[in-house]
N, C-alpha and C. Protein backbone atom coordinates (compact mmCIF):
# COMPACT_ATOMS: atom_id res chain seq x y z
N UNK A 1 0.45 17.08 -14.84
CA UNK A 1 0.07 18.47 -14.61
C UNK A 1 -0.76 18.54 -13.34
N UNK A 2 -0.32 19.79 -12.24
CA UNK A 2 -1.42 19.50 -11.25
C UNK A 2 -2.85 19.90 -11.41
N UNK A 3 -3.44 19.33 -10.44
CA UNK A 3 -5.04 19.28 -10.58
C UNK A 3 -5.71 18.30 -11.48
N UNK A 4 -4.82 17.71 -12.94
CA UNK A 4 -4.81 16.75 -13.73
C UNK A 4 -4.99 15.39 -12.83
N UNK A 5 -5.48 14.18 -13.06
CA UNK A 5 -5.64 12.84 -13.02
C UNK A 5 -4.57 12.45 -13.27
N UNK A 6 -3.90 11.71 -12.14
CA UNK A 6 -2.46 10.99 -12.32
C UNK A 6 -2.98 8.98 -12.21
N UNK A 7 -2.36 8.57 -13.88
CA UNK A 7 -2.48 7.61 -13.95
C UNK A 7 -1.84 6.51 -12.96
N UNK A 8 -1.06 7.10 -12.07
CA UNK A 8 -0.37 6.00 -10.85
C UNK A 8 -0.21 6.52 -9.83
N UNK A 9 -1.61 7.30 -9.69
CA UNK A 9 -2.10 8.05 -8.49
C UNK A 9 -2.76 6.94 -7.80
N UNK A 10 -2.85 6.40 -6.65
CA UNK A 10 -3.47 5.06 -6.14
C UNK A 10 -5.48 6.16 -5.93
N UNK A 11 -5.26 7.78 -4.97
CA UNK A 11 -6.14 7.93 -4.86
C UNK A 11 -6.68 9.07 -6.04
N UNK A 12 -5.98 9.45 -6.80
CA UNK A 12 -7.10 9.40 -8.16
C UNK A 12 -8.43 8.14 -8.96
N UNK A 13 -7.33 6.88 -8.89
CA UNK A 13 -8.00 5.86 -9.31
C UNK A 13 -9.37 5.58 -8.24
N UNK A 14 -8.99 6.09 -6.61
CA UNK A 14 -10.54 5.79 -5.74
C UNK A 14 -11.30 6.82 -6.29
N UNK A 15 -11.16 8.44 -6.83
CA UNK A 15 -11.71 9.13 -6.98
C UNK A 15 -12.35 8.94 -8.66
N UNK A 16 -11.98 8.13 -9.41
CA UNK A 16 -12.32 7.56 -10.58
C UNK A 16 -13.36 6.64 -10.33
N UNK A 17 -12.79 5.74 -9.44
CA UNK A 17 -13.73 4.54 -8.68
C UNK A 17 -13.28 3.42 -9.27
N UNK A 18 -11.99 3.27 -9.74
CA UNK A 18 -11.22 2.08 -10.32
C UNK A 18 -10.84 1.56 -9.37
N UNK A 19 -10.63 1.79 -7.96
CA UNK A 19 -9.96 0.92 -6.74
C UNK A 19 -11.08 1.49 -5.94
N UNK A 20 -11.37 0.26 -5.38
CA UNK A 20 -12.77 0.53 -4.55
C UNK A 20 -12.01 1.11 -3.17
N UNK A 21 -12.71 1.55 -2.15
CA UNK A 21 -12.51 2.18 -0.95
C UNK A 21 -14.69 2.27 -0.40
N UNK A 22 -14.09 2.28 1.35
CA UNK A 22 -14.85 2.38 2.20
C UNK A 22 -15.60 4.07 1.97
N UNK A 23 -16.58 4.23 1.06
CA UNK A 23 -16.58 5.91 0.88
C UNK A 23 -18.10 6.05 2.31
N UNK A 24 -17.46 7.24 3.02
CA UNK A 24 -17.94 8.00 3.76
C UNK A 24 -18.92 9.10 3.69
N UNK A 25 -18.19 9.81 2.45
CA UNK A 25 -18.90 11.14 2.24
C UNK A 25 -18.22 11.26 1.19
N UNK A 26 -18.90 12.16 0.01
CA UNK A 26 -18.78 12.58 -1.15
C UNK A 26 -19.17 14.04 -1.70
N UNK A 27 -18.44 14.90 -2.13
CA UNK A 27 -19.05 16.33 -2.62
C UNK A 27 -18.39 15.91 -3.74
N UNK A 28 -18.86 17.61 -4.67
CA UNK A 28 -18.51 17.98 -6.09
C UNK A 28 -16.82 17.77 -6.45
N UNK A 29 -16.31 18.33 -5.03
CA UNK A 29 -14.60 18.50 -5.24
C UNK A 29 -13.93 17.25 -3.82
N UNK A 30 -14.80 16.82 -3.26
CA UNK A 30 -14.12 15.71 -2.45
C UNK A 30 -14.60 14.37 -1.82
N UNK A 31 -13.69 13.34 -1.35
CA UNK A 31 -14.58 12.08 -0.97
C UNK A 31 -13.20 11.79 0.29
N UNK A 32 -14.53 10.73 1.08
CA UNK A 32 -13.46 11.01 2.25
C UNK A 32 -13.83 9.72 2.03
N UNK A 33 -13.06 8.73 2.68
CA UNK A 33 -13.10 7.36 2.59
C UNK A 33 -12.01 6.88 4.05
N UNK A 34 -12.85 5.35 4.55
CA UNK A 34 -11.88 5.32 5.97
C UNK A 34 -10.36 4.56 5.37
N UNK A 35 -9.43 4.83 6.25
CA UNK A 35 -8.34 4.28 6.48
C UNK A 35 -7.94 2.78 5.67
N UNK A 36 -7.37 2.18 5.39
CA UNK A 36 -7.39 1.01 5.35
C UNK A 36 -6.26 0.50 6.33
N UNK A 37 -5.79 1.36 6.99
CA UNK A 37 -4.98 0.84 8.22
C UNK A 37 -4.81 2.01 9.28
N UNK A 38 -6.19 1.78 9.69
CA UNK A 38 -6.67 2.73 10.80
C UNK A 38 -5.31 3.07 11.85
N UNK A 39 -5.07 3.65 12.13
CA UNK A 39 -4.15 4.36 13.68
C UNK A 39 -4.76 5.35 14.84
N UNK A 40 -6.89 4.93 15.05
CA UNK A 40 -7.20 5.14 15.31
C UNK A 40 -8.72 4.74 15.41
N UNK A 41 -9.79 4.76 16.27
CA UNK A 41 -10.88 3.99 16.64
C UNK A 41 -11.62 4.87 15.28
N UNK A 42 -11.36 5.81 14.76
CA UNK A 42 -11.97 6.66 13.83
C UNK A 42 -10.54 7.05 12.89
N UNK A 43 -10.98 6.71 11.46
CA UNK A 43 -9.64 7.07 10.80
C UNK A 43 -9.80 7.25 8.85
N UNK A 44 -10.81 8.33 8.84
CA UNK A 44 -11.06 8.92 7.58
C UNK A 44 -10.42 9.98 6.73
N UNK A 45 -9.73 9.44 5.81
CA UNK A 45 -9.45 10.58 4.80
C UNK A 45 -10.29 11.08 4.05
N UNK A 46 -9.58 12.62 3.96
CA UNK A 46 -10.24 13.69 3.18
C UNK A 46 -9.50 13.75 1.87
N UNK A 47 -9.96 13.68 0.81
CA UNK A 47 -9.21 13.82 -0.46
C UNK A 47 -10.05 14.91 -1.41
N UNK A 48 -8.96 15.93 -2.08
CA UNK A 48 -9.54 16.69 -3.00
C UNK A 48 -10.02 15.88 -4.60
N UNK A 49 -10.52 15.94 -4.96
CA UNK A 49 -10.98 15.31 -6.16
C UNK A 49 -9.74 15.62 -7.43
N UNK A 50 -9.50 16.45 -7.36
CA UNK A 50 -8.43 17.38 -7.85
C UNK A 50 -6.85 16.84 -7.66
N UNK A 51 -6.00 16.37 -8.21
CA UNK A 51 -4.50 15.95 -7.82
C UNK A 51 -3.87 16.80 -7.62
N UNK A 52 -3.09 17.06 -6.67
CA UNK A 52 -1.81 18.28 -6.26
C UNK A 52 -1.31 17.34 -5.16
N UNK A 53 0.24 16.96 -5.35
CA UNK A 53 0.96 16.31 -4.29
C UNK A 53 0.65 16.36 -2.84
N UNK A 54 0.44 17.79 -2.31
CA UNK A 54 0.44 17.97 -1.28
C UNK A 54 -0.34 18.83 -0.35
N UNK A 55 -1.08 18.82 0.66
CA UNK A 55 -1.75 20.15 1.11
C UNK A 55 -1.37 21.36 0.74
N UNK A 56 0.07 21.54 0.54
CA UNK A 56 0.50 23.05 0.59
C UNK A 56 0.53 23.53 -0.84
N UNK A 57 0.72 22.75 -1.67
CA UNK A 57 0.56 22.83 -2.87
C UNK A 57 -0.93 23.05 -3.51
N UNK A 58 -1.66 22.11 -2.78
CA UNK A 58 -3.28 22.08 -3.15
C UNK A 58 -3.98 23.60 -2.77
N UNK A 59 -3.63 24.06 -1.32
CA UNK A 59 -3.52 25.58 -0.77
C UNK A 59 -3.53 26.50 -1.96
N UNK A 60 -2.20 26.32 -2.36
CA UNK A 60 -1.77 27.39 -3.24
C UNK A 60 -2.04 27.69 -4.49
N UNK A 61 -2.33 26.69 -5.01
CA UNK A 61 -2.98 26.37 -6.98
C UNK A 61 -4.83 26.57 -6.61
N UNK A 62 -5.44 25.74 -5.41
CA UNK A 62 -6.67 25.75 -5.81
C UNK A 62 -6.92 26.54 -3.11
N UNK A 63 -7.06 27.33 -3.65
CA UNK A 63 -7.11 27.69 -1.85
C UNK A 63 -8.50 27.17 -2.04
N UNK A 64 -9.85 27.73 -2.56
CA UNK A 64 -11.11 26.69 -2.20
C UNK A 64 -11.51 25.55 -1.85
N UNK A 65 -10.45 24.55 -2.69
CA UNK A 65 -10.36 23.62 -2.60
C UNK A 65 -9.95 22.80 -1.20
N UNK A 66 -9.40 23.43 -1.20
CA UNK A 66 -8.24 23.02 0.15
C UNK A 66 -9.10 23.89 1.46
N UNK A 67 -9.90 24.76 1.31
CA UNK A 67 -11.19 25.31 2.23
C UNK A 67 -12.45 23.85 2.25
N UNK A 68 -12.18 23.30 1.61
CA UNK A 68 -13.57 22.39 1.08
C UNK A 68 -12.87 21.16 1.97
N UNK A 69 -11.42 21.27 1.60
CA UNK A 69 -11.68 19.31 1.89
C UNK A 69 -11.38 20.03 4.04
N UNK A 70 -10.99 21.00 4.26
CA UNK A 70 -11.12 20.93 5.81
C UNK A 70 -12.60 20.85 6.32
N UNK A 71 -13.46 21.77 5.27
CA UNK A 71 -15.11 21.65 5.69
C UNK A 71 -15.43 20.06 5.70
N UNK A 72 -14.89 19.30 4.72
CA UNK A 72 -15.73 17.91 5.16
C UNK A 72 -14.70 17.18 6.09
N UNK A 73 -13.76 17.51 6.63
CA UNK A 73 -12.75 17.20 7.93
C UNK A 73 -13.78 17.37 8.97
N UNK A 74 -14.58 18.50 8.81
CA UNK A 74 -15.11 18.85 10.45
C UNK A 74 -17.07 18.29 9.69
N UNK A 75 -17.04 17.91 8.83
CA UNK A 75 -18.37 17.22 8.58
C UNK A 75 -18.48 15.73 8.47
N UNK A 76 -16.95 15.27 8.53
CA UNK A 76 -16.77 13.82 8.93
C UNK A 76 -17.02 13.53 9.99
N UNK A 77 -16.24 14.52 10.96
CA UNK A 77 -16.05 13.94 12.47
C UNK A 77 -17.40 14.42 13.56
N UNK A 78 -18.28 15.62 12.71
CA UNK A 78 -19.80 15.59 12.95
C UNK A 78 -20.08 14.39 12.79
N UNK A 79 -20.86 13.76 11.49
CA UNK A 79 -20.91 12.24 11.18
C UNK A 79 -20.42 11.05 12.13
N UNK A 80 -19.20 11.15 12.59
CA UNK A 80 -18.17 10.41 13.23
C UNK A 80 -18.77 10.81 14.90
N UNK A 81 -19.68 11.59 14.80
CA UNK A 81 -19.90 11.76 16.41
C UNK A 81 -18.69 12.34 17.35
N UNK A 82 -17.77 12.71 16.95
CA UNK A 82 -16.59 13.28 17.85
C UNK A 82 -16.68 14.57 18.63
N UNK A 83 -15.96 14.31 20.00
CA UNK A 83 -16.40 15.29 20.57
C UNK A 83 -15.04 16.38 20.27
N UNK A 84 -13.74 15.15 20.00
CA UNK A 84 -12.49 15.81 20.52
C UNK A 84 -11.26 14.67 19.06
N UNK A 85 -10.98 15.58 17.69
CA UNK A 85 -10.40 14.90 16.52
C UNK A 85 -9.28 15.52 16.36
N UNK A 86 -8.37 15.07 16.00
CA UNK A 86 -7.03 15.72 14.74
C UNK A 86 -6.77 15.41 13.79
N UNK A 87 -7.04 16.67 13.12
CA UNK A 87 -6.74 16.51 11.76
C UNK A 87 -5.33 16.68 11.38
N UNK A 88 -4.63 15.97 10.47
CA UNK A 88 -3.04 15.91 9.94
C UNK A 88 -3.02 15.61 9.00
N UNK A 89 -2.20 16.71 7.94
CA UNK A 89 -1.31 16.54 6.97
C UNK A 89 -0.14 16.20 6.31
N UNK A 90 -0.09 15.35 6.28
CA UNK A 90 1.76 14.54 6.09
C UNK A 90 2.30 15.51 4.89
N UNK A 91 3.08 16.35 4.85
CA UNK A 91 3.80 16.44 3.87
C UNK A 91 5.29 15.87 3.88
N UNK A 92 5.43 15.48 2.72
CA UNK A 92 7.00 15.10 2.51
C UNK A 92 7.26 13.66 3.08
N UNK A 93 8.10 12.87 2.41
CA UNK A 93 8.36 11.48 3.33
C UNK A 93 9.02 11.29 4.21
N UNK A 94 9.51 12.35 5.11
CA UNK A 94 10.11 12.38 6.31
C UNK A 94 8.97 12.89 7.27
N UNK A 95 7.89 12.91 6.97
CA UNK A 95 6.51 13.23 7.91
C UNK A 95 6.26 12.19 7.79
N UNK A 96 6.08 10.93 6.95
CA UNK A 96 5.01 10.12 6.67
C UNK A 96 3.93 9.92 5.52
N UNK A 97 4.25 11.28 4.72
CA UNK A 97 3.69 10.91 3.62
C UNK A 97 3.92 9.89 2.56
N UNK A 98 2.92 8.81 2.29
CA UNK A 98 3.33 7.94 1.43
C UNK A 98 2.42 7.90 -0.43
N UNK A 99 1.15 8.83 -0.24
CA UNK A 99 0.41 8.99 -1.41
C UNK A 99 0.78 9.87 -1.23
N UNK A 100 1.20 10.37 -2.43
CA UNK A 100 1.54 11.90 -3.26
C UNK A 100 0.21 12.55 -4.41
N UNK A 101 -0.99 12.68 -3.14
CA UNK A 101 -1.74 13.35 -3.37
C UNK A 101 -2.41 13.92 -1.81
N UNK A 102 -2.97 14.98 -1.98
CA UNK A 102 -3.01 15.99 -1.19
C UNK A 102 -3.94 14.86 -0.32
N UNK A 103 -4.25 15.15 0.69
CA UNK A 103 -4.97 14.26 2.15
C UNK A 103 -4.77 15.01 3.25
N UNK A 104 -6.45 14.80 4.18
CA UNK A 104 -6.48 14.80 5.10
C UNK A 104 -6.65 13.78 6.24
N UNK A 105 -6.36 13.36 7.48
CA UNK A 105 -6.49 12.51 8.15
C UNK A 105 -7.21 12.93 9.26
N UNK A 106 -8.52 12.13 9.42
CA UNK A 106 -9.26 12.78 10.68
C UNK A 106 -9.24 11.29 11.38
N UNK A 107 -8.72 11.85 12.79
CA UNK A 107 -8.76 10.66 13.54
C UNK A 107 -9.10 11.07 14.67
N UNK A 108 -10.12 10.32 15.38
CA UNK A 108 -10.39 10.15 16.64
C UNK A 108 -11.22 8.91 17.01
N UNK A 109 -11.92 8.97 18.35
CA UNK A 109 -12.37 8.09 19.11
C UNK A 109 -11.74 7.34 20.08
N UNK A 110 -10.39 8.25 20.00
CA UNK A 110 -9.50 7.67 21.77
C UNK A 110 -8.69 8.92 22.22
N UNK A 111 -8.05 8.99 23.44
CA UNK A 111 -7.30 10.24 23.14
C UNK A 111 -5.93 10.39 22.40
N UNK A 112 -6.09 11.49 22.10
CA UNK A 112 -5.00 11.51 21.45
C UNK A 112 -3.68 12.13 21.48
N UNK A 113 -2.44 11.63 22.35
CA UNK A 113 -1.53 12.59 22.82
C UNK A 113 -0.61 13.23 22.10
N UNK A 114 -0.40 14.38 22.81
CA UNK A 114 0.44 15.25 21.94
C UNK A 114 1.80 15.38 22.53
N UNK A 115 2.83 15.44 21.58
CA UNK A 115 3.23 15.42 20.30
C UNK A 115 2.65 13.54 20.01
N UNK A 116 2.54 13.53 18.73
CA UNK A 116 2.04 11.78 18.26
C UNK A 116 3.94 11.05 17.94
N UNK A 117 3.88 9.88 18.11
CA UNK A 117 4.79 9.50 17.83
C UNK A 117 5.75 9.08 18.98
């Protein structure tokens, strides 16, 4: 069920605290934790505490939520000292999404060209 705890959710279990992770920052509804395979000199996810597959999904069932985890996107990369970050949402596995739970990716500390890839 969304918003429910998915037992073979890899980042429910960090948000349980059954699989440890690098934690950054922590609120009521989110924890951002770094990368474990950075693609960037700075490379922290934003996770809702809450399970919903996907940003757009997380948007739509809980919009606060999904207001919250961009506020600690731009209170990471405060933290993170950045002058200049992007934030990205993978949806779907033809983007790159590989956890099927909602995430943000804040990366910086080099430049970063556009389009990526």
């Amino acid at each position: 069920m969304a918003g429910e705890p998915q037992e073979d959710c890899l980042f429910c279990k960090i948000v349980a605290k059954h699989v440890p992770a690098t934690i950054v920052r922590e609120t009521d509804t989110t924890v951002a934790f770094r990368d474990i395979n950075p693609q960037a000199p700075t490379h922290v996810l934003v996770i809702p505490k809450v399970h919903h597959a996907d940003a757009a999904r997380l948007a739509a069932a809980e919009p606060e939520i999904a207001a919250d985890v961009l506020r600690e996107a731009q209170a990471v990369a405060d933290a993170e000292e950045l002058d200049s970050y992007r934030i990205v949402f993978n949806t779907g596995s033809g983007a790159g999404q590989t956890v099927w739970h909602a995430h943000a990716h804040v990366l910086g500390g080099r430049g970063l060209q556009w389009p990526p890839g």
